[in-house]
PDB file of N, CA and C in Angstrom:
ATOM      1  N   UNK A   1      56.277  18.416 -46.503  1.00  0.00           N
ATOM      2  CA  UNK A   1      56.329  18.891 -45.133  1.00  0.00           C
ATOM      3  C   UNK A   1      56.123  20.396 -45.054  1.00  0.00           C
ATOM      4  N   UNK A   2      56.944  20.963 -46.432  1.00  0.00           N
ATOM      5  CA  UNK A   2      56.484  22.564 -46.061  1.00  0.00           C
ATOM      6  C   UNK A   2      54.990  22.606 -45.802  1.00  0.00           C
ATOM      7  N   UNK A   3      54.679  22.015 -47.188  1.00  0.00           N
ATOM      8  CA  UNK A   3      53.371  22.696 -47.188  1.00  0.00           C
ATOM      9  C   UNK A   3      51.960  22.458 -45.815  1.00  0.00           C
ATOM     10  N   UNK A   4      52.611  21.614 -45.064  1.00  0.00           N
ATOM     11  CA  UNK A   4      51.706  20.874 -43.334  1.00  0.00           C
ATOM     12  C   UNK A   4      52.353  22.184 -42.486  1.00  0.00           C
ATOM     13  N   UNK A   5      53.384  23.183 -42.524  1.00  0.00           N
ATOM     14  CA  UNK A   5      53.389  23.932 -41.438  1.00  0.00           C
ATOM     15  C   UNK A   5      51.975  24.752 -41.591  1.00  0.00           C
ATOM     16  N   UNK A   6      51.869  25.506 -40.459  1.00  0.00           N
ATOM     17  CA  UNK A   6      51.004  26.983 -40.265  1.00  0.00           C
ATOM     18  C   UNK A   6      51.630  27.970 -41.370  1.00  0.00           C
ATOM     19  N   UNK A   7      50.300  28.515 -41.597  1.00  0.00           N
ATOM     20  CA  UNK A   7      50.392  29.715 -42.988  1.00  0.00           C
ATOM     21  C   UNK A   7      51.448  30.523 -42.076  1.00  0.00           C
ATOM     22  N   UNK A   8      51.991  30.801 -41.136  1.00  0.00           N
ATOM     23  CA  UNK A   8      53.069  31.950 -40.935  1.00  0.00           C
ATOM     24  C   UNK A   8      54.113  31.684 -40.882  1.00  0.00           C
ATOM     25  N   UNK A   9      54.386  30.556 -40.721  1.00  0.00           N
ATOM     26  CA  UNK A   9      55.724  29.952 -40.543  1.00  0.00           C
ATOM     27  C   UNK A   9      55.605  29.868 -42.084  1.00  0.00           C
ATOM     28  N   UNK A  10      54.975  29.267 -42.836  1.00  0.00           N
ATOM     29  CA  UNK A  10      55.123  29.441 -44.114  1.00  0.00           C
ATOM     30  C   UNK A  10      55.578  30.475 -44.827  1.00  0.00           C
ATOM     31  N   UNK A  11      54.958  31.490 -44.653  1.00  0.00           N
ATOM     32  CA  UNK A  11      54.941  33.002 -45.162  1.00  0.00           C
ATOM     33  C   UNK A  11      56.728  33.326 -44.526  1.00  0.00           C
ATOM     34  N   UNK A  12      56.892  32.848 -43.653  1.00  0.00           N
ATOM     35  CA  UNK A  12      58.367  33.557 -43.211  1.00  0.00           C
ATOM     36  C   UNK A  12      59.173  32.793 -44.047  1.00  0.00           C
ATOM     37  N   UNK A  13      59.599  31.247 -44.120  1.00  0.00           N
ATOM     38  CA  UNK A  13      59.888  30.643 -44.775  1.00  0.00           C
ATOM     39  C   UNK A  13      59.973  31.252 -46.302  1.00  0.00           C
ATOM     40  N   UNK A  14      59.210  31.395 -47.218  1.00  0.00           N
ATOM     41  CA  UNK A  14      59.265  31.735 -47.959  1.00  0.00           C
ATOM     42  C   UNK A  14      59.633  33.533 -48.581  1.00  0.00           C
ATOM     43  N   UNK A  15      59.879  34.417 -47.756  1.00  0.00           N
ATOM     44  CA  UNK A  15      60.268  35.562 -47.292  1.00  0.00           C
ATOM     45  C   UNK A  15      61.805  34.962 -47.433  1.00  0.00           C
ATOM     46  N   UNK A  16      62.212  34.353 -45.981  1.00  0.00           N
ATOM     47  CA  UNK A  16      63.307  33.906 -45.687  1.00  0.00           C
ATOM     48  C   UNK A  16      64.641  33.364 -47.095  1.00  0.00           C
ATOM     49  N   UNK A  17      63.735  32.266 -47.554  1.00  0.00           N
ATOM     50  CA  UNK A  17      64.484  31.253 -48.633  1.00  0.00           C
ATOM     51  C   UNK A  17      64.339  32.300 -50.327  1.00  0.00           C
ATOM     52  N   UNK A  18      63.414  33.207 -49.986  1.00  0.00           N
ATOM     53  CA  UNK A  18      63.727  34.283 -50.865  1.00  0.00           C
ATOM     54  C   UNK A  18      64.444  35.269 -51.134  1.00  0.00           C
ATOM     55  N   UNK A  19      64.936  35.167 -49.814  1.00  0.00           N
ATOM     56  CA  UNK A  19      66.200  36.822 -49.689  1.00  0.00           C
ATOM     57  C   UNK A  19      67.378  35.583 -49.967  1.00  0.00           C
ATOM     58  N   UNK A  20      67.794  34.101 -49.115  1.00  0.00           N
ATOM     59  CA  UNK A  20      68.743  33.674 -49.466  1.00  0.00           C
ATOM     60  C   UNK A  20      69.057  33.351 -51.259  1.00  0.00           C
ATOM     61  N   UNK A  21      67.805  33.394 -51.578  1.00  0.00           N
ATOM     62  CA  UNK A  21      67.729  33.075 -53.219  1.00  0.00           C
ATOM     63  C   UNK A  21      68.503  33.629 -53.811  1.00  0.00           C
ATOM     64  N   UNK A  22      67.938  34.614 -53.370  1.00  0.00           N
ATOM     65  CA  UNK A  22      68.348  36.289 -54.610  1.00  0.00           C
ATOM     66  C   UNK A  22      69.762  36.425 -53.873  1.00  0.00           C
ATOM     67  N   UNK A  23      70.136  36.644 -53.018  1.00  0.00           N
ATOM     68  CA  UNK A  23      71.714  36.159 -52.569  1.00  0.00           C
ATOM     69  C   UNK A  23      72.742  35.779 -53.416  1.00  0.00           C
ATOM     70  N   UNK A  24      72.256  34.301 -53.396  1.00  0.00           N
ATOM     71  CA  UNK A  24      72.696  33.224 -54.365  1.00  0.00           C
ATOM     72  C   UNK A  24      72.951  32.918 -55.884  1.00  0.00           C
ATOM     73  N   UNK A  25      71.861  33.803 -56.053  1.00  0.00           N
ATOM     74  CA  UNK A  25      71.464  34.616 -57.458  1.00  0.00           C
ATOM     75  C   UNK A  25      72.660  35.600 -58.147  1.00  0.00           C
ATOM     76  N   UNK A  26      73.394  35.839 -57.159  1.00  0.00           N
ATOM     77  CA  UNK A  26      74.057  37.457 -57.218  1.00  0.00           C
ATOM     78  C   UNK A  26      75.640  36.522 -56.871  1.00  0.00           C
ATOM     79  N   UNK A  27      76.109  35.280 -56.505  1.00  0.00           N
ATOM     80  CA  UNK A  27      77.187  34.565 -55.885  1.00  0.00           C
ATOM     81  C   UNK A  27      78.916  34.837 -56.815  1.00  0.00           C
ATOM     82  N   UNK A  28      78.575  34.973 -57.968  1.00  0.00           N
ATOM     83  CA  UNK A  28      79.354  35.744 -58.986  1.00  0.00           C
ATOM     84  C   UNK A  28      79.849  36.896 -58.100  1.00  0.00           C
ATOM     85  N   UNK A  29      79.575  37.551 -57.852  1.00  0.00           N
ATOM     86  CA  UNK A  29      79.582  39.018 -57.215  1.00  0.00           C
ATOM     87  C   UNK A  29      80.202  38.613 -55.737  1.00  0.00           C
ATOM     88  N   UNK A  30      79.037  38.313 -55.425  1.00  0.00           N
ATOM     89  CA  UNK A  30      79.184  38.295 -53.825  1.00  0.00           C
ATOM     90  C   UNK A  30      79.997  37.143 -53.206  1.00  0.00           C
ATOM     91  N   UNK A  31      80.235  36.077 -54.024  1.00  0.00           N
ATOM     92  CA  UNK A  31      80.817  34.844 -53.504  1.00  0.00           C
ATOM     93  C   UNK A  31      80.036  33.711 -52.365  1.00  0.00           C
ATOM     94  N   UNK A  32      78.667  34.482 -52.419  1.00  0.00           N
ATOM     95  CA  UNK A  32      77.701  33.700 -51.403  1.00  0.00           C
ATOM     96  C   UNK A  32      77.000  32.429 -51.833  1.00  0.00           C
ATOM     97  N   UNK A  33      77.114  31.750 -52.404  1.00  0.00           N
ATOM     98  CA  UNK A  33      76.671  30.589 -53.376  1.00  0.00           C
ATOM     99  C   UNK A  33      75.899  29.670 -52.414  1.00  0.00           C
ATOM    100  N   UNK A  34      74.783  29.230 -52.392  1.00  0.00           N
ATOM    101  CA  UNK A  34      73.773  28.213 -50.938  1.00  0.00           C
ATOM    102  C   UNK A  34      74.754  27.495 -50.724  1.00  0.00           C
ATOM    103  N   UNK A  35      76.169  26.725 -50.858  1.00  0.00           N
ATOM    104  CA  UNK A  35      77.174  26.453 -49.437  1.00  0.00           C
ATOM    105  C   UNK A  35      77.249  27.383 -48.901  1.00  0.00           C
ATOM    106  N   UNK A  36      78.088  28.336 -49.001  1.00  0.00           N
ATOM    107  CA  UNK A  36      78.397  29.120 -47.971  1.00  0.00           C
ATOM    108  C   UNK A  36      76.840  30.155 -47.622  1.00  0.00           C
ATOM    109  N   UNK A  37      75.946  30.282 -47.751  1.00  0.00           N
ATOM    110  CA  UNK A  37      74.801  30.904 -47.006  1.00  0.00           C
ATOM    111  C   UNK A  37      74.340  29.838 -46.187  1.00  0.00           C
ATOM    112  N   UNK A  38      74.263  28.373 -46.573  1.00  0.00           N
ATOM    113  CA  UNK A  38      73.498  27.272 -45.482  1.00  0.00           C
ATOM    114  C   UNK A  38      74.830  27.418 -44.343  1.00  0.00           C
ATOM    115  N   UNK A  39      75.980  27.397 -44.490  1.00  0.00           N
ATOM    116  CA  UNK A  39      76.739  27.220 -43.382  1.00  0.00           C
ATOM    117  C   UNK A  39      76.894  28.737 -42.511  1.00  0.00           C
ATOM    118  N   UNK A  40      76.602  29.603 -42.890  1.00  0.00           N
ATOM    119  CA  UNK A  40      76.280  30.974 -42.288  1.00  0.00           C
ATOM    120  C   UNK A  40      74.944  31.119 -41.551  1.00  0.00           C
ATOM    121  N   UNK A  41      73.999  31.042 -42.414  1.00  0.00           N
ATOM    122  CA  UNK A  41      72.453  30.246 -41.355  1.00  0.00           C
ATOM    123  C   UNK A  41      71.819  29.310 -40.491  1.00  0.00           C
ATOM    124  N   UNK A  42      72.784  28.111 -41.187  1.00  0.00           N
ATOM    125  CA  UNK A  42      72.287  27.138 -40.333  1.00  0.00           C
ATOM    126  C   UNK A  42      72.198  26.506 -39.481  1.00  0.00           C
ATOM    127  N   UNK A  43      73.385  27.395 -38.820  1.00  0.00           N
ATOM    128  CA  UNK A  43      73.566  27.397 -37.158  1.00  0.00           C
ATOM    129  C   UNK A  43      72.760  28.070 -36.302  1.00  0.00           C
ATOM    130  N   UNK A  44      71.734  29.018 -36.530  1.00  0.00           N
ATOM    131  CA  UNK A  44      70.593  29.692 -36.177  1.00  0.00           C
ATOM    132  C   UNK A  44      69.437  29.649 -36.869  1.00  0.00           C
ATOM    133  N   UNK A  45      68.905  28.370 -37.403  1.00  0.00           N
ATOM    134  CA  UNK A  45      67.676  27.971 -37.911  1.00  0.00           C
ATOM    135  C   UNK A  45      67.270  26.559 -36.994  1.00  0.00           C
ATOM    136  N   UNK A  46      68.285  25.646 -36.919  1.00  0.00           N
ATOM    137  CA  UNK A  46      67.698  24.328 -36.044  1.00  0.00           C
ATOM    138  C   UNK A  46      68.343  24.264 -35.229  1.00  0.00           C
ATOM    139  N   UNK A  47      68.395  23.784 -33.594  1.00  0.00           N
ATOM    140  CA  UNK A  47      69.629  23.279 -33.024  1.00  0.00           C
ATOM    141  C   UNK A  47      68.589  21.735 -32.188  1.00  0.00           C
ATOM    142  N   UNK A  48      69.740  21.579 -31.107  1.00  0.00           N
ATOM    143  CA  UNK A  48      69.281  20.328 -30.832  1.00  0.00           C
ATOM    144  C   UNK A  48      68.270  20.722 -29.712  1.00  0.00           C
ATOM    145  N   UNK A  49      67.444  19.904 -29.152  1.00  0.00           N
ATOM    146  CA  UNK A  49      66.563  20.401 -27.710  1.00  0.00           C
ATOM    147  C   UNK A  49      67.405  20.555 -26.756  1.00  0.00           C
ATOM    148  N   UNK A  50      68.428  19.454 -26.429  1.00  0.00           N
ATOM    149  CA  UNK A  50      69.146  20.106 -25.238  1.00  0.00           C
ATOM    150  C   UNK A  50      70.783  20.015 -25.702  1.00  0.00           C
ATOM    151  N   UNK A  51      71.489  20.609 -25.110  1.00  0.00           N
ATOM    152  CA  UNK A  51      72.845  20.503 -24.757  1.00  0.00           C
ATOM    153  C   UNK A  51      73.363  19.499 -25.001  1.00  0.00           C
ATOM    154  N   UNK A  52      74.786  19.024 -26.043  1.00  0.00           N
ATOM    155  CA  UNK A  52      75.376  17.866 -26.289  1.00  0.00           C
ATOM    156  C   UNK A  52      76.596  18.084 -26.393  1.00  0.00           C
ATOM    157  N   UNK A  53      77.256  17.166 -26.358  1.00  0.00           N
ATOM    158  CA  UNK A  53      78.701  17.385 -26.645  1.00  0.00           C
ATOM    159  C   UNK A  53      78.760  17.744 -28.419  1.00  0.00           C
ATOM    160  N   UNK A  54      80.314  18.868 -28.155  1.00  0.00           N
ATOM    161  CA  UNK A  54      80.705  19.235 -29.303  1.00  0.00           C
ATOM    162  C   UNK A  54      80.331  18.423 -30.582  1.00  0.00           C
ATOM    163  N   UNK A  55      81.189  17.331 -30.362  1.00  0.00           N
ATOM    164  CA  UNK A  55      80.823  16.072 -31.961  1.00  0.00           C
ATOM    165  C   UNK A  55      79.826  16.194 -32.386  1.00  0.00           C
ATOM    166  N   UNK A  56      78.395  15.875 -31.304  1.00  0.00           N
ATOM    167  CA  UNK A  56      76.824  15.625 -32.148  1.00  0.00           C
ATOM    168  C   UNK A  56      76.117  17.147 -32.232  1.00  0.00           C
ATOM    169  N   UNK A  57      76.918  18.176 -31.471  1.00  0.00           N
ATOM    170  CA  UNK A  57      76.561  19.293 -32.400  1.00  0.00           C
ATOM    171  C   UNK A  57      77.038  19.890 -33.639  1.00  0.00           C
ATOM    172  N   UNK A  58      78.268  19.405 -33.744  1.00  0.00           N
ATOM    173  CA  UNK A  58      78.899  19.782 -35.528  1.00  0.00           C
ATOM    174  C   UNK A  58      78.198  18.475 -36.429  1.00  0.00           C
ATOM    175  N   UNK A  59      77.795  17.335 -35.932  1.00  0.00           N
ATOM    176  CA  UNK A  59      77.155  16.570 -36.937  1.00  0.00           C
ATOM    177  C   UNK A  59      75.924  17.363 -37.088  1.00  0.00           C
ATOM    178  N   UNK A  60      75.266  17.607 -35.897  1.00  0.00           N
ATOM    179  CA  UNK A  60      73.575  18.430 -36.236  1.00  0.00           C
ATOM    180  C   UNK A  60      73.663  19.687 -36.878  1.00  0.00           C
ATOM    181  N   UNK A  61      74.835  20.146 -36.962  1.00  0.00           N
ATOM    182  CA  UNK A  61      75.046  21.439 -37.981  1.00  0.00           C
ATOM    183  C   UNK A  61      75.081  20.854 -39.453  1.00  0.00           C
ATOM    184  N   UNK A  62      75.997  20.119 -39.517  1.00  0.00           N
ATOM    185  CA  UNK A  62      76.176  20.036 -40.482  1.00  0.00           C
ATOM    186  C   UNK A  62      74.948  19.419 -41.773  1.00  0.00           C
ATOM    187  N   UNK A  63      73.970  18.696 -40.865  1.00  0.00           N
ATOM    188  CA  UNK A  63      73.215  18.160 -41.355  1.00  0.00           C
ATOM    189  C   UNK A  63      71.610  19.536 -41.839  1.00  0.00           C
ATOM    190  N   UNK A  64      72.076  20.149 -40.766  1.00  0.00           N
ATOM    191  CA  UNK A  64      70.796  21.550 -41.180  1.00  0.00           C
ATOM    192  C   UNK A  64      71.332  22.390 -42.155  1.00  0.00           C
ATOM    193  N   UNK A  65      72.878  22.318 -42.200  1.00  0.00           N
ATOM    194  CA  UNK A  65      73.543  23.160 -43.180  1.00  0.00           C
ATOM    195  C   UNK A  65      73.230  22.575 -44.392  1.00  0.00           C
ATOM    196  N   UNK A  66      73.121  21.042 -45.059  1.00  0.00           N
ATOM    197  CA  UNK A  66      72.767  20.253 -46.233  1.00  0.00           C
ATOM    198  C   UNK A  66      71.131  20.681 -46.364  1.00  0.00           C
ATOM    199  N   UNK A  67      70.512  20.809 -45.157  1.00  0.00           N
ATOM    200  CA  UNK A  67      68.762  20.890 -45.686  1.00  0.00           C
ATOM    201  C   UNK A  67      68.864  22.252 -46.326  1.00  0.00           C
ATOM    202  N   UNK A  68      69.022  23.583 -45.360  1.00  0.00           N
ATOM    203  CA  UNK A  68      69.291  24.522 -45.821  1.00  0.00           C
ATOM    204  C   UNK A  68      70.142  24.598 -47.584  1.00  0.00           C
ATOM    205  N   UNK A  69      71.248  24.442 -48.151  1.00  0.00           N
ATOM    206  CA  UNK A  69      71.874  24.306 -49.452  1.00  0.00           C
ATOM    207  C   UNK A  69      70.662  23.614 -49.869  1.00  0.00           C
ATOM    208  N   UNK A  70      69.677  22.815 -49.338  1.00  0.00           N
ATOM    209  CA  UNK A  70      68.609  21.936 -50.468  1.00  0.00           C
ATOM    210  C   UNK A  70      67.897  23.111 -50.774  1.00  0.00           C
ATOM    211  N   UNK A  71      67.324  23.853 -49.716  1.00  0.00           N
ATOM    212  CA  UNK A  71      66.187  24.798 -49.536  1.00  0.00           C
ATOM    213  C   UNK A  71      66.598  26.028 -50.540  1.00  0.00           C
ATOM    214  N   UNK A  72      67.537  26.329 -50.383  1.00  0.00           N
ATOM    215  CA  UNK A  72      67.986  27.333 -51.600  1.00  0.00           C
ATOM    216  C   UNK A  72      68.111  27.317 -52.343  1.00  0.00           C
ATOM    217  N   UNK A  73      69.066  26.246 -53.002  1.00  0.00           N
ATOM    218  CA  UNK A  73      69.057  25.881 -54.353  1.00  0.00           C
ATOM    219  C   UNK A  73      67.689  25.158 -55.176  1.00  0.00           C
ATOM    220  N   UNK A  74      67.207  24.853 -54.348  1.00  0.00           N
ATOM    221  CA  UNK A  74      65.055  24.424 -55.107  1.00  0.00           C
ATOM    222  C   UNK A  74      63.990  25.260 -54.325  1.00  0.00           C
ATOM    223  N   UNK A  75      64.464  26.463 -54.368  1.00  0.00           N
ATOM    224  CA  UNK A  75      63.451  26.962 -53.388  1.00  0.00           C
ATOM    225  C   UNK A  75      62.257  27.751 -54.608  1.00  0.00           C
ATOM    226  N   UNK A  76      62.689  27.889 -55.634  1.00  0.00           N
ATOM    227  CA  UNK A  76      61.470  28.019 -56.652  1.00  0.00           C
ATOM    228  C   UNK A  76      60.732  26.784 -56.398  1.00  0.00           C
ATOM    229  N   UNK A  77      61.162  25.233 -56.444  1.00  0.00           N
ATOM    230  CA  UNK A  77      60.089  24.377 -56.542  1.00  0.00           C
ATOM    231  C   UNK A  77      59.473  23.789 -55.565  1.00  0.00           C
ATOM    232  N   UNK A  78      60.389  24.493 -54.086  1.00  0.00           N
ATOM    233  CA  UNK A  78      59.418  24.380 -53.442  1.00  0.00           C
ATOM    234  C   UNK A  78      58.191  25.418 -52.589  1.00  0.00           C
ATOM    235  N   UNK A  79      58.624  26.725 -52.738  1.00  0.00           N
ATOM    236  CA  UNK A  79      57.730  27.770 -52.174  1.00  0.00           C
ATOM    237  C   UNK A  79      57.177  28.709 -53.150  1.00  0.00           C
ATOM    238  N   UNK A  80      57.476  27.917 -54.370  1.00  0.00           N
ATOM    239  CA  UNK A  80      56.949  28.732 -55.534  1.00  0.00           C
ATOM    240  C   UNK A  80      57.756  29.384 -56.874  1.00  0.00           C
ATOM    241  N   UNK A  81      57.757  29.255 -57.821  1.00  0.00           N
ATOM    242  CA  UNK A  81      58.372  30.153 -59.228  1.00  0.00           C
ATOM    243  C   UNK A  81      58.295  31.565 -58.763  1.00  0.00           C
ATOM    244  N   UNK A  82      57.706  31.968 -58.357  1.00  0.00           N
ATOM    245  CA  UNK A  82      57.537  33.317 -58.207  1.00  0.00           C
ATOM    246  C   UNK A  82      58.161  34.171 -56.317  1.00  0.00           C
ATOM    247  N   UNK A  83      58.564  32.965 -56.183  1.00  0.00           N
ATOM    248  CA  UNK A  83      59.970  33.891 -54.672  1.00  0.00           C
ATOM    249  C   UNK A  83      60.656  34.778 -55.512  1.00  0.00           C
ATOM    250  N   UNK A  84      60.951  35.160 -56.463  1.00  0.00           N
ATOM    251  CA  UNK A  84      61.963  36.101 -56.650  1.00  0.00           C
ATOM    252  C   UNK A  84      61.299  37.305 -57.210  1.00  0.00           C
ATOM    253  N   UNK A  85      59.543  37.560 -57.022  1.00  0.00           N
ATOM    254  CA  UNK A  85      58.842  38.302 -56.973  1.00  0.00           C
ATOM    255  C   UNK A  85      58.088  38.984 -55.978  1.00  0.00           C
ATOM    256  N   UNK A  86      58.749  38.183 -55.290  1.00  0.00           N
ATOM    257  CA  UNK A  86      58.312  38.913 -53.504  1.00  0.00           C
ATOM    258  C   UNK A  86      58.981  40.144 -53.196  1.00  0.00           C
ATOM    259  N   UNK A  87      59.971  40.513 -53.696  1.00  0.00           N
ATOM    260  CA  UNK A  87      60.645  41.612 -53.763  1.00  0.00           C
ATOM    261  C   UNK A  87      60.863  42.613 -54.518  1.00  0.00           C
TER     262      UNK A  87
END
């Protein structure tokens, strides 16, 4: 699916899942480990189209918060070996 978006959404994406990398990278230190960065982001990466009650918005969090922890923790295999050379 990444690879079917538009080259810019791509390019941000991979920008994006590269700064959370190197983050994550550093979690020793910082205590930021992809749980706690997907649940810090992933309330401002997807939401629903419209307005729902509380419940099916902490389920729809929670579920962008699991894609996100995917996206970080394999984000070499999926936007490339070389994200942590973008910087």
């Amino acid at each position: 699916l990444v690879n079917q978006l538009p080259e810019a959404n791509l390019i941000l994406l991979r920008y994006l899942f590269g700064v959370l990398h190197h983050i994550e990278q550093n979690s020793v230190v910082n205590q930021m480990n992809a749980f706690n960065l997907a649940l810090c982001i992933a309330p401002n990466m997807l939401w629903l189209p419209s307005p729902t009650g509380p419940e099916e918005e902490s389920r729809s969090t929670k579920k962008v918060a699991l894609l996100v922890q995917f996206l970080i923790e394999n984000s070499r295999e999926i936007f490339g070996g070389d994200i942590a050379s973008l910087f």
